[in-house]
C-alpha atoms as a PDB file:
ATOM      1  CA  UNK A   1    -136.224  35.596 -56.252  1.00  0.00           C
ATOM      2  CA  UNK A   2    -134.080  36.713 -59.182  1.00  0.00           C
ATOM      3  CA  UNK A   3    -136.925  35.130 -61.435  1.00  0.00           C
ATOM      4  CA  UNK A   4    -139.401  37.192 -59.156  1.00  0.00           C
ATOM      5  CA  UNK A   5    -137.661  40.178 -60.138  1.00  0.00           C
ATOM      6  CA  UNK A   6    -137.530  40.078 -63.294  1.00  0.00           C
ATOM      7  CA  UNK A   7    -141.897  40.324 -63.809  1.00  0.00           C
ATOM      8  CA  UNK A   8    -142.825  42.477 -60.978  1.00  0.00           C
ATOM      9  CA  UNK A   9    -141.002  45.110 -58.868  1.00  0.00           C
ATOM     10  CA  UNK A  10    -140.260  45.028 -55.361  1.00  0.00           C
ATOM     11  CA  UNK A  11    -143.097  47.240 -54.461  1.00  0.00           C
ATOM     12  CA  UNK A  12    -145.746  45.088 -55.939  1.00  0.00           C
ATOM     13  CA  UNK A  13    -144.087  42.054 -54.716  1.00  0.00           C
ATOM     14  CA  UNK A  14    -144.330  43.459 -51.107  1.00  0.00           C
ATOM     15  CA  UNK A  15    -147.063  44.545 -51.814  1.00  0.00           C
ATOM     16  CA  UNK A  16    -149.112  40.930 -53.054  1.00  0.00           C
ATOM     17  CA  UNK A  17    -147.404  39.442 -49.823  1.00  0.00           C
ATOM     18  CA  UNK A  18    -149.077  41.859 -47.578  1.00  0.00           C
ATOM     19  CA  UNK A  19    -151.873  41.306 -49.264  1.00  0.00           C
ATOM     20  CA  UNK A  20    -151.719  37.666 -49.094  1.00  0.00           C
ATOM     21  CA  UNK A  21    -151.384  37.496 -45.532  1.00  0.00           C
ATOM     22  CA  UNK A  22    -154.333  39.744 -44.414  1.00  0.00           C
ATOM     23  CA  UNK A  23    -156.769  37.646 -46.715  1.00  0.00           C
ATOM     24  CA  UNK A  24    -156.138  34.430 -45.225  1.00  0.00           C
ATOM     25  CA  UNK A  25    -156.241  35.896 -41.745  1.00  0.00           C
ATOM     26  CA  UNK A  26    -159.656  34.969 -40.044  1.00  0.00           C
ATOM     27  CA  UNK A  27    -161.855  37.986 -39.521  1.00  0.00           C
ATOM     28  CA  UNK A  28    -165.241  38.609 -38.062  1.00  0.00           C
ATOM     29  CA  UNK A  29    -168.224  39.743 -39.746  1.00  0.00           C
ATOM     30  CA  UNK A  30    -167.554  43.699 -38.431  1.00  0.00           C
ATOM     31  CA  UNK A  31    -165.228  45.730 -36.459  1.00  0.00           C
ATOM     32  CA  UNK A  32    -164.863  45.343 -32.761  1.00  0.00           C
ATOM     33  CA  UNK A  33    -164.603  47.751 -29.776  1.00  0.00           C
ATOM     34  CA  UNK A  34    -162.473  46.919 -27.748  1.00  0.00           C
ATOM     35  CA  UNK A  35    -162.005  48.086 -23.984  1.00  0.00           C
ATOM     36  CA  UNK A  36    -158.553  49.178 -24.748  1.00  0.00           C
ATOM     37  CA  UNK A  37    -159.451  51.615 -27.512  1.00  0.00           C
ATOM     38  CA  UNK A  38    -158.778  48.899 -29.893  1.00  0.00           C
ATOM     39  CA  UNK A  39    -161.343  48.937 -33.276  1.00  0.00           C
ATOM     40  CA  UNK A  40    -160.608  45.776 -35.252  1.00  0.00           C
ATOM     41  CA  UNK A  41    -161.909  42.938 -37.324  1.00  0.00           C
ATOM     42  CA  UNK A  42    -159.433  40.392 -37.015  1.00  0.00           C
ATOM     43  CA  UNK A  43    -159.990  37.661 -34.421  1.00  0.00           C
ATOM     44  CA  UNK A  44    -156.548  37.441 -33.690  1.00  0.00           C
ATOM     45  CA  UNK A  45    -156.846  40.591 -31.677  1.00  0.00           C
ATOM     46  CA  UNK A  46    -159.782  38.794 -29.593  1.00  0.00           C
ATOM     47  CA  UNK A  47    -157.487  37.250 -27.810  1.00  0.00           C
ATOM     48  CA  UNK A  48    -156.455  38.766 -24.058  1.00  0.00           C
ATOM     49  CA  UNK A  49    -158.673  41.898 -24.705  1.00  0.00           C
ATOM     50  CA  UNK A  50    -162.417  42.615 -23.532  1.00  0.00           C
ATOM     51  CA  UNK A  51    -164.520  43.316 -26.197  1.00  0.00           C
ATOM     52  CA  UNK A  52    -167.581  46.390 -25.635  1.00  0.00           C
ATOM     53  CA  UNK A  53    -169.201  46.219 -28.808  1.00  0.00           C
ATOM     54  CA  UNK A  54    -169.814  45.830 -32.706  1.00  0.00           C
ATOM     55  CA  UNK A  55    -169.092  48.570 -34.621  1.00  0.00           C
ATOM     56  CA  UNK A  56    -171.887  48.779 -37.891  1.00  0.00           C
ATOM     57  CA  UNK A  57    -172.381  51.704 -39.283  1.00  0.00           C
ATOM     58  CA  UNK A  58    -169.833  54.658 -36.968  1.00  0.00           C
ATOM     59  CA  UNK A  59    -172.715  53.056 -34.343  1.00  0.00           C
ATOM     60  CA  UNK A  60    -171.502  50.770 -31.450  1.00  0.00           C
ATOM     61  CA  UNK A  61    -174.067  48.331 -30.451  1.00  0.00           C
ATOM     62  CA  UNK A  62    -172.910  47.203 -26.940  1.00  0.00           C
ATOM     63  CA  UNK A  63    -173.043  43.301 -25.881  1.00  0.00           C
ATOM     64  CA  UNK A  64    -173.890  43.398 -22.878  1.00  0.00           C
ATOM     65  CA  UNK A  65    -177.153  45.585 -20.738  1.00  0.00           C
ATOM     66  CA  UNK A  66    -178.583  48.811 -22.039  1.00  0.00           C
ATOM     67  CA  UNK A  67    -181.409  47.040 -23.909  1.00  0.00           C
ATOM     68  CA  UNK A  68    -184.562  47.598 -22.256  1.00  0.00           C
ATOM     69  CA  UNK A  69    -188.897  47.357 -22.357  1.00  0.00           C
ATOM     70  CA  UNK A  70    -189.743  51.342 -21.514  1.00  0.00           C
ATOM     71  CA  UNK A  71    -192.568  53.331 -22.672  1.00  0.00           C
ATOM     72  CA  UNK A  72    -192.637  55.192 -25.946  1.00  0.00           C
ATOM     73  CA  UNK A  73    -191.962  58.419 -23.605  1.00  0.00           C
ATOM     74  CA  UNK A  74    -189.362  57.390 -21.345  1.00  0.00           C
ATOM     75  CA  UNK A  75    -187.059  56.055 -24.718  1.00  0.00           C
ATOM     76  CA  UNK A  76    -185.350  59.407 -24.505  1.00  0.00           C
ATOM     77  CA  UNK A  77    -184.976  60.098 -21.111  1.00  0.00           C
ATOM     78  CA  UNK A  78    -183.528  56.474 -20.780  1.00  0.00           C
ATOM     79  CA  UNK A  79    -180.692  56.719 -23.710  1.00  0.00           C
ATOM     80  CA  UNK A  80    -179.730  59.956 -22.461  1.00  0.00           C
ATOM     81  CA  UNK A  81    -179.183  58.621 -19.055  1.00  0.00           C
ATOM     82  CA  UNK A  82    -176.468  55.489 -20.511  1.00  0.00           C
ATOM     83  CA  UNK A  83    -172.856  56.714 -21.143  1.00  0.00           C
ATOM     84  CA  UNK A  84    -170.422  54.320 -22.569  1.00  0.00           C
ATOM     85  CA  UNK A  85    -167.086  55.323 -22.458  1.00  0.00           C
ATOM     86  CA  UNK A  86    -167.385  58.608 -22.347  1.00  0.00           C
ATOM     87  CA  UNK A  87    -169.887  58.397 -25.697  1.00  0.00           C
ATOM     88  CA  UNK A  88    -173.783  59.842 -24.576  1.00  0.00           C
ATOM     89  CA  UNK A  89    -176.448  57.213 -26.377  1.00  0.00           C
ATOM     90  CA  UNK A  90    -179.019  57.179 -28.463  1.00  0.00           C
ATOM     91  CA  UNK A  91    -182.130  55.917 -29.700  1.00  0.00           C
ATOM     92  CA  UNK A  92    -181.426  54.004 -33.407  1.00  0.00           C
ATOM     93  CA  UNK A  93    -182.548  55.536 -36.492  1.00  0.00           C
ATOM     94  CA  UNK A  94    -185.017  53.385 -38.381  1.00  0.00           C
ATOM     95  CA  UNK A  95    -182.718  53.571 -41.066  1.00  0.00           C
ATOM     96  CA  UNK A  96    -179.676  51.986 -38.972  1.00  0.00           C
ATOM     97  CA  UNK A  97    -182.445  49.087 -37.516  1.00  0.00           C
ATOM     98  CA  UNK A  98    -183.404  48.792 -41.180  1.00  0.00           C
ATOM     99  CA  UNK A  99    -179.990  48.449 -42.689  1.00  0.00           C
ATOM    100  CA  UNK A 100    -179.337  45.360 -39.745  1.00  0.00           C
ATOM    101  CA  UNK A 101    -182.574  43.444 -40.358  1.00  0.00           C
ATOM    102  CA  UNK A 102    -181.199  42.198 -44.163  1.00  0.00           C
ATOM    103  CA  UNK A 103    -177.774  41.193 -41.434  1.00  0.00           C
ATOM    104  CA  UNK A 104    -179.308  40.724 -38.336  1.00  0.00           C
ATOM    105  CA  UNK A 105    -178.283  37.081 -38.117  1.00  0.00           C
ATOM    106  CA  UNK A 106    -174.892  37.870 -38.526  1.00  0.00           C
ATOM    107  CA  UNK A 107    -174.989  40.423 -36.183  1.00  0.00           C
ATOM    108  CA  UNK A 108    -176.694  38.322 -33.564  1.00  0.00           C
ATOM    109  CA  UNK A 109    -174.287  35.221 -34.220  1.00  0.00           C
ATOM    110  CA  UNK A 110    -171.162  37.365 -33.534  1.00  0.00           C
ATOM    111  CA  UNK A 111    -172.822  39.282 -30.268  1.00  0.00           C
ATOM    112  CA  UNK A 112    -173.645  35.724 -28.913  1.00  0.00           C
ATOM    113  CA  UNK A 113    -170.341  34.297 -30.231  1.00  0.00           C
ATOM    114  CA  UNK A 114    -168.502  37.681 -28.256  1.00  0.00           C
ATOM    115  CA  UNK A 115    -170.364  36.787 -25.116  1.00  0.00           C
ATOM    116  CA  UNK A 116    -173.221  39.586 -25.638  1.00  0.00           C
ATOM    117  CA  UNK A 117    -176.972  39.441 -25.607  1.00  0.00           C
ATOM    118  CA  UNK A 118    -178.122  39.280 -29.299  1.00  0.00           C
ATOM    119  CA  UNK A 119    -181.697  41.159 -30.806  1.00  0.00           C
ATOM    120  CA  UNK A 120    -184.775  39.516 -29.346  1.00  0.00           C
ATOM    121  CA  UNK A 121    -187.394  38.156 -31.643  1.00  0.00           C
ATOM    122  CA  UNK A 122    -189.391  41.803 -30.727  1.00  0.00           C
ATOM    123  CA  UNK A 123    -190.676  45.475 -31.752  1.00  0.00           C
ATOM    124  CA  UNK A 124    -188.060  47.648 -31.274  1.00  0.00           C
ATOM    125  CA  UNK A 125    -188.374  51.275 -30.803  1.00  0.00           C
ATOM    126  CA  UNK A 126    -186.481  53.686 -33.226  1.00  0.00           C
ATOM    127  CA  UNK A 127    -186.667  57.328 -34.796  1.00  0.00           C
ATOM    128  CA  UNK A 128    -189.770  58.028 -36.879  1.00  0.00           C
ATOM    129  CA  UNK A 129    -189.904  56.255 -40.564  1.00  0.00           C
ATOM    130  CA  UNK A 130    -190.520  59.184 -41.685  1.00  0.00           C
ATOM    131  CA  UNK A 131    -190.000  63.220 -40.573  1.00  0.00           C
ATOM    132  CA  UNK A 132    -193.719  63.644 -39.388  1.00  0.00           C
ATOM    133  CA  UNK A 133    -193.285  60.539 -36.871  1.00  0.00           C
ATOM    134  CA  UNK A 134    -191.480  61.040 -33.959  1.00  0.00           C
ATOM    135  CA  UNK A 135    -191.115  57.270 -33.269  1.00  0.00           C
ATOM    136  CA  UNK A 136    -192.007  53.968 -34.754  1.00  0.00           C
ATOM    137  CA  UNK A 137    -190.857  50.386 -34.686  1.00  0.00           C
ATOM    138  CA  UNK A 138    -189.342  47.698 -36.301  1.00  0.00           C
ATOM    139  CA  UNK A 139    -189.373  43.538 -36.131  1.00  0.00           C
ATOM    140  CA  UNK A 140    -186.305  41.998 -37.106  1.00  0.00           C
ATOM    141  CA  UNK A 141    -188.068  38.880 -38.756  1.00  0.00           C
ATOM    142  CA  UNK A 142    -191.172  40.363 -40.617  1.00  0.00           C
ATOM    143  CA  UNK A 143    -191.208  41.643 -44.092  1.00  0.00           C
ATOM    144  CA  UNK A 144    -188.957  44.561 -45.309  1.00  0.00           C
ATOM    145  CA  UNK A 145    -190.560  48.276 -44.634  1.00  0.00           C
ATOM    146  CA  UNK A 146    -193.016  46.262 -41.815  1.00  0.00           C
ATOM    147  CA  UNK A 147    -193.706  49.708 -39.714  1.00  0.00           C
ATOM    148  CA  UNK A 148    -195.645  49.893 -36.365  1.00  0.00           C
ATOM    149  CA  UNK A 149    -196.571  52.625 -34.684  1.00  0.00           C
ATOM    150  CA  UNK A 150    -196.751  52.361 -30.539  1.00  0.00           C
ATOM    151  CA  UNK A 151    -199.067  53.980 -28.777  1.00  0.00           C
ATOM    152  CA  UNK A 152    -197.390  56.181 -25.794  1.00  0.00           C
ATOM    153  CA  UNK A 153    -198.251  54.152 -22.734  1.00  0.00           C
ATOM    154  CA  UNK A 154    -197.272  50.829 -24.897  1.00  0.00           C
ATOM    155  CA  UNK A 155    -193.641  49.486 -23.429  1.00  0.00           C
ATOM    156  CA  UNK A 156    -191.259  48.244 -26.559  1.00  0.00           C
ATOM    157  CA  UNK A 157    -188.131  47.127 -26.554  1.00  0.00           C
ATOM    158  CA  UNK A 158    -185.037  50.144 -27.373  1.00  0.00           C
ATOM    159  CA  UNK A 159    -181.491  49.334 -27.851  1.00  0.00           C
ATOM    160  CA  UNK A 160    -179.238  52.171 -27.665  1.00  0.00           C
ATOM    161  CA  UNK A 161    -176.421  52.783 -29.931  1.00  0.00           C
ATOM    162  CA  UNK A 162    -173.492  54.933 -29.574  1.00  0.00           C
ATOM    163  CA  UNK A 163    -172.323  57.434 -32.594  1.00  0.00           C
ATOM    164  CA  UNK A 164    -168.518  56.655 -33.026  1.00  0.00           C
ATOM    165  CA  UNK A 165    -167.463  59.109 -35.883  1.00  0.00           C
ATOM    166  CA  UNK A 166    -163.656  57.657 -36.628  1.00  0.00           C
END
């Protein structure tokens, strides 16, 4: 220790060690919800606690329910109607869908390995691409910037999310 001492300081030491520890500790891909409250990436927390969600983005994607086949129409009335802990939900942003699809199998692989349902291979319904749409859709496993455009009485699939601002 004396050795120690003599090239760094205490704080860095302390520091390095702390360091140390949290790298080696196994994580998962992105934060957690936890029923409890809990937010947290390491998988020693997993254990005894229920988990809700993935946090990507300050948006909670749930694992289990919500997702649904509605009409272009209904997509509103439908996330409006979902609470989740206290948190109203919404209908993604094409840019949050968009930011996923470059991660989605990551994101799928730690829903399914969480117990959750992961994306479908499907359209799914999201704000407009751009400010003059009101909605369009996305497909996780086509090319980047692949846009479709339903038609009202179409039925896609919507996930809600739920804005946690931390």
């Amino acid at each position: 220790m004396e050795l120690l001492s003599n090239f760094v300081c205490f704080h860095q030491y302390t520091w390095w060690k702390r360091t140390r520890i949290c790298w080696f500790e196994k994580h998962f891909d992105y934060p957690v919800v936890y029923d409890d409250g809990l937010v947290s990436q390491r998988v020693t927390d997993f254990e005894g606690r229920k988990p809700l969600g993935i946090l990507f983005r300050d948006f909670v994607f749930s694992l289990q329910g919500f997702e649904k086949q509605v009409k272009t129409e209904e997509a509103k009335d439908y996330c409006r109607s979902i609470t989740f802990a206290g948190i109203g939900c919404e209908v993604p942003s094409w840019e949050l869908l968009d930011a996923i699809k470059s991660e989605w199998k990551k994101v799928n692989s730690l829903l399914s390995l969480l117990g959750g349902k992961p994306f479908q291979n499907a359209w799914y319904l999201v704000l407009g691409y751009s400010q003059d749409d009101q909605y369009s859709c996305i497909h996780f496993l086509y090319p980047d910037r692949s846009v479709y455009y339903p038609e009202l009485e179409s039925k896609i699939w919507v996930r809600p999310v739920f804005h946690l601002s931390l």
